[in-house]
N, C-alpha and C. Protein backbone atom coordinates (compact mmCIF):
# COMPACT_ATOMS: atom_id res chain seq x y z
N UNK A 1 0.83 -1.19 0.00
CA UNK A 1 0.00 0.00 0.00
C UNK A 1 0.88 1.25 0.00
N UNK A 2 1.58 1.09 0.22
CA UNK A 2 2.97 2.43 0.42
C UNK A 2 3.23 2.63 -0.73
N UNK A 3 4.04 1.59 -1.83
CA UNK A 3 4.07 1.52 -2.61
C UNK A 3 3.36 2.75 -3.62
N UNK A 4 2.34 2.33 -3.19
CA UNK A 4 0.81 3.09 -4.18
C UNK A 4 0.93 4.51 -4.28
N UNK A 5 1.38 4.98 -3.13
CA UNK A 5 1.57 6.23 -2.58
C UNK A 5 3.11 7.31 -2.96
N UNK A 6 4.06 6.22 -3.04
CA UNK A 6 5.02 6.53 -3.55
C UNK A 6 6.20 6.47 -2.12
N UNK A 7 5.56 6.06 -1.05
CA UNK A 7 5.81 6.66 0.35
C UNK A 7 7.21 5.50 0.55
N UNK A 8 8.05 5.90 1.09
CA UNK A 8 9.39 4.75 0.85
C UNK A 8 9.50 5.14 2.88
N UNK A 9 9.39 4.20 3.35
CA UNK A 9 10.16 3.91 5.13
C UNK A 9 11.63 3.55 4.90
N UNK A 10 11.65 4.32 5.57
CA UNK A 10 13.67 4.10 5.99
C UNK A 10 14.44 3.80 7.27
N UNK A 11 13.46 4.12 8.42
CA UNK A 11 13.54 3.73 9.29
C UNK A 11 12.83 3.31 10.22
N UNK A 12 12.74 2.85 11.40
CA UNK A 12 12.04 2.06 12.28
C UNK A 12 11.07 3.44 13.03
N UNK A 13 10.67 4.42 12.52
CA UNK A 13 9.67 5.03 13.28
C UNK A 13 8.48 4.62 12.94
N UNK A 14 7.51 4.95 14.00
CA UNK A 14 5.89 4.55 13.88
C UNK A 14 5.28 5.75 12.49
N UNK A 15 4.40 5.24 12.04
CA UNK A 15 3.87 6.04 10.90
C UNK A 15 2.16 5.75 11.10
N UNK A 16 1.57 6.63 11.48
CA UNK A 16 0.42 6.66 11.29
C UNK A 16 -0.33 6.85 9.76
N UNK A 17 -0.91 5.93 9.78
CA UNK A 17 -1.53 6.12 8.34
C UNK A 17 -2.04 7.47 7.79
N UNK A 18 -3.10 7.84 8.89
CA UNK A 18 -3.59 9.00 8.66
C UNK A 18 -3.26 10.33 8.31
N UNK A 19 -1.73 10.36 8.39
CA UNK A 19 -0.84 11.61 8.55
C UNK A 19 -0.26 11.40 7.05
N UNK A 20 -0.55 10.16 6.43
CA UNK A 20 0.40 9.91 5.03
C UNK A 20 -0.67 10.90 3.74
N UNK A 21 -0.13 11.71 3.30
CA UNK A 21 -0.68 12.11 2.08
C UNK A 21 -1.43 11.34 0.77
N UNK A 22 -2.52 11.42 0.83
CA UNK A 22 -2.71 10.64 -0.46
C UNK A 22 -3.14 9.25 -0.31
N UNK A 23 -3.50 9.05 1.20
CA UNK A 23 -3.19 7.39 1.24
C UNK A 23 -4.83 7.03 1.83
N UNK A 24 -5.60 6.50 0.88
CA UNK A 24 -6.68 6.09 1.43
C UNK A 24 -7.01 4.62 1.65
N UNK A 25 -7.76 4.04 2.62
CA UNK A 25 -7.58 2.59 3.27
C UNK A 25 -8.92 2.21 2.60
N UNK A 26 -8.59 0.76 1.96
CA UNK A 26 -9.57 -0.12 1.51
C UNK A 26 -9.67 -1.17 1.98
N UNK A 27 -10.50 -1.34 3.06
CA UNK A 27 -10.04 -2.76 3.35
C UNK A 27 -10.50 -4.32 2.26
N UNK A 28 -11.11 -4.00 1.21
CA UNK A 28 -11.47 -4.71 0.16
C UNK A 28 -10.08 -5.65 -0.35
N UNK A 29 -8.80 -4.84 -0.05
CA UNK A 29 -7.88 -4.91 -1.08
C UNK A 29 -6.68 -5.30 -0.04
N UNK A 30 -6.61 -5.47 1.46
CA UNK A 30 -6.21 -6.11 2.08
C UNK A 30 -5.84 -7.48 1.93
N UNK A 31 -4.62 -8.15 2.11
CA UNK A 31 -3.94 -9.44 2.02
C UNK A 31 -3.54 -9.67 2.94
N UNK A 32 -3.26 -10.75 3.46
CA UNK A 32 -2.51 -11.00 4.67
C UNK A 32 -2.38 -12.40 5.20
N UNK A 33 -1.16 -12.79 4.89
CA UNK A 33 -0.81 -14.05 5.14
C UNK A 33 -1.43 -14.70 6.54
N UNK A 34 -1.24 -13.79 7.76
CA UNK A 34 -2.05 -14.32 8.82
C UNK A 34 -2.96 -14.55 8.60
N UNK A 35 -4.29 -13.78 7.81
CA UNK A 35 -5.68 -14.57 7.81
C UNK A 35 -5.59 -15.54 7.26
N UNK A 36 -4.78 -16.11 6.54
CA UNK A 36 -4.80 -17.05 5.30
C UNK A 36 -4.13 -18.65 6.51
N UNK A 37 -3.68 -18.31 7.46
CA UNK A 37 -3.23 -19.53 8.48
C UNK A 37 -4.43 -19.41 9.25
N UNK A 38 -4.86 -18.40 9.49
CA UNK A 38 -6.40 -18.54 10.84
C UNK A 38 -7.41 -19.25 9.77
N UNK A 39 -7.75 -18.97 8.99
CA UNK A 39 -8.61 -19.87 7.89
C UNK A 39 -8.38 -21.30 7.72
N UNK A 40 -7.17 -21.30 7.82
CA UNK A 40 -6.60 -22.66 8.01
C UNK A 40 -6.38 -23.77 8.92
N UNK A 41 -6.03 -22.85 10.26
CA UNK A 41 -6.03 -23.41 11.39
C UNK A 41 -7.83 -23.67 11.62
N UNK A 42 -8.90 -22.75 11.17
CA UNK A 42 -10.51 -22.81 11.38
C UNK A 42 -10.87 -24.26 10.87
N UNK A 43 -10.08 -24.65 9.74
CA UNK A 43 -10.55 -25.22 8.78
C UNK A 43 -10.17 -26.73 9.21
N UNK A 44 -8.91 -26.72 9.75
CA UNK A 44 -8.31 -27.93 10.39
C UNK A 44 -9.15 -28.33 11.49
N UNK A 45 -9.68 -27.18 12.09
CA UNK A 45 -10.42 -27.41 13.50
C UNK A 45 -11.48 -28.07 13.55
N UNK A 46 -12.09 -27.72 12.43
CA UNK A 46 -13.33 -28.16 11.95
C UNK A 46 -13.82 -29.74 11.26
N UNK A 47 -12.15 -29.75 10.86
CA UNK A 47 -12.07 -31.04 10.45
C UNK A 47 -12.15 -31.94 11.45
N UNK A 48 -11.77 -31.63 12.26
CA UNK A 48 -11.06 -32.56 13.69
C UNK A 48 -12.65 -32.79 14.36
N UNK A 49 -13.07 -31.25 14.66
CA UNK A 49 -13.93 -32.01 15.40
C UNK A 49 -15.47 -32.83 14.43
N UNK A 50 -15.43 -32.81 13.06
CA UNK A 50 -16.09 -34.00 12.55
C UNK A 50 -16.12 -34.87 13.07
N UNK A 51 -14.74 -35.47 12.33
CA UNK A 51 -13.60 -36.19 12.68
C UNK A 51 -14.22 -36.97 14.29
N UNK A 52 -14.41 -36.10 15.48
CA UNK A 52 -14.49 -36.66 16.62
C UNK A 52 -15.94 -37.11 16.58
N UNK A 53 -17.26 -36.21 16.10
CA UNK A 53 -18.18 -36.70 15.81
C UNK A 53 -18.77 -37.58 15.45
N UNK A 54 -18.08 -37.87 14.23
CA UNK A 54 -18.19 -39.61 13.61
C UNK A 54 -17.67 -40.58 14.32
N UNK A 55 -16.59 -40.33 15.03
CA UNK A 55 -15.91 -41.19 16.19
C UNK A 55 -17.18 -41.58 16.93
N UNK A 56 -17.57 -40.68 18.15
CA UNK A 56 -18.59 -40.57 18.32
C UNK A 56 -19.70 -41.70 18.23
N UNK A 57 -20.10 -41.33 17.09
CA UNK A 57 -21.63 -42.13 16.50
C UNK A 57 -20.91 -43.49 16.19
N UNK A 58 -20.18 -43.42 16.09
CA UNK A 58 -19.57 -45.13 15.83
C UNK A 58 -19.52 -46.02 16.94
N UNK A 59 -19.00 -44.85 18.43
CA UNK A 59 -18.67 -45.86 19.16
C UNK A 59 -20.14 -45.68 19.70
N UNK A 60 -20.40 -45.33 19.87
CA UNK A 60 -22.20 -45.08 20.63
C UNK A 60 -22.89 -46.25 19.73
N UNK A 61 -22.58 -46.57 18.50
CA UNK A 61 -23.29 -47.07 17.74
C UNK A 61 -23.04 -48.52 18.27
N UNK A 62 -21.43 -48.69 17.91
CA UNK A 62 -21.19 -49.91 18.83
C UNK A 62 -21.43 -50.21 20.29
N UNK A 63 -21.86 -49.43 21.03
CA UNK A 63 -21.55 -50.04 22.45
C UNK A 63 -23.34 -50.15 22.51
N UNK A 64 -24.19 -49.98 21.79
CA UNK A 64 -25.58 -49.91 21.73
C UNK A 64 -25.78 -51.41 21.79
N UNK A 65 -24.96 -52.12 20.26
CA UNK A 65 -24.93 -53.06 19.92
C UNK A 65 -24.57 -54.48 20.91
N UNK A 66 -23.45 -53.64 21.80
CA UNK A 66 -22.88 -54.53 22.91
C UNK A 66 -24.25 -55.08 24.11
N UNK A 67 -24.57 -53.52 24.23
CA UNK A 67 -25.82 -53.81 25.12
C UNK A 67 -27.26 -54.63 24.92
N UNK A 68 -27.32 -54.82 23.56
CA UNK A 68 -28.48 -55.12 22.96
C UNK A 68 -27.93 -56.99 23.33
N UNK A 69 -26.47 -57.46 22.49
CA UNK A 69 -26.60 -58.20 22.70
C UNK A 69 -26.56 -59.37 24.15
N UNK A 70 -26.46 -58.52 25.34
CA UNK A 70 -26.89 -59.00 26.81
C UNK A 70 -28.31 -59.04 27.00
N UNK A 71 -28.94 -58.76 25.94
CA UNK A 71 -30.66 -58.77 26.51
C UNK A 71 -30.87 -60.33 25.93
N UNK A 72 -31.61 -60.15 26.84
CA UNK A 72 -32.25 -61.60 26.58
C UNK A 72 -33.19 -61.80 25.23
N UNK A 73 -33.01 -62.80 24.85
CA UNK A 73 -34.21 -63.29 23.87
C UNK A 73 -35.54 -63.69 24.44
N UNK A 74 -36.42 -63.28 23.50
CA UNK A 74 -37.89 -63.50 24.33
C UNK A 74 -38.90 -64.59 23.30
N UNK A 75 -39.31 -65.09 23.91
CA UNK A 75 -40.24 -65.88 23.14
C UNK A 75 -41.72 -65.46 22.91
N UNK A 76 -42.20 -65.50 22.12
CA UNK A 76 -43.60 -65.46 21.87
C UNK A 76 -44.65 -65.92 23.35
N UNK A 77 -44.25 -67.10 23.76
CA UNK A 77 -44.81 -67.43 24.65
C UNK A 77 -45.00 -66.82 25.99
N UNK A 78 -43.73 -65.66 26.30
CA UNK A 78 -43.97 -64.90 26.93
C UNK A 78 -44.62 -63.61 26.86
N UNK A 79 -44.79 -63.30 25.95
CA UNK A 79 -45.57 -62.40 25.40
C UNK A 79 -47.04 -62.50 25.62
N UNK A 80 -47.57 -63.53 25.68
CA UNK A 80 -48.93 -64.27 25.73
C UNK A 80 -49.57 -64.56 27.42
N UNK A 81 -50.32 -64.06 27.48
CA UNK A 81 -50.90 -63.96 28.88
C UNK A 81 -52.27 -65.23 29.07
N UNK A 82 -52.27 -65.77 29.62
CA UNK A 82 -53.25 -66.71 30.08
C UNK A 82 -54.90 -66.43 30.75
């Protein structure tokens, strides 16, 4: 964005934007490698916790299965009242 302006830094002082001639802020036209890792790191996060979700429903799914098969079998005959 300096560039644009013609504005060249030479040394380590603070520069307020506002004080630069000519220099108007777009944030449309902003880049920035950090958002581009937070998007990433969001994106990983998101994966993961799927990822744990489906874990999840699997083991719930299985341990349903575990429980089901300790039940007893029933017969018709119990079912039937006299």
């Amino acid at each position: 964005a300096f560039f644009d302006i013609g504005y060249t830094w030479i040394d380590e002082s603070p520069v307020s934007i506002r004080t630069l001639q000519g220099f108007l802020f777009d944030p449309s036209t902003v880049t920035s490698s950090i958002t581009d890792v937070d998007d990433r790191e969001e994106q990983e996060e998101c994966r993961e916790k799927k990822k744990m979700v489906e874990e999840n429903k699997k083991h719930s799914h299985l341990s349903s299965m575990k429980n089901n098969s300790k039940l007893k079998q029933l017969s018709l005959d119990q079912f039937i009242k006299n």
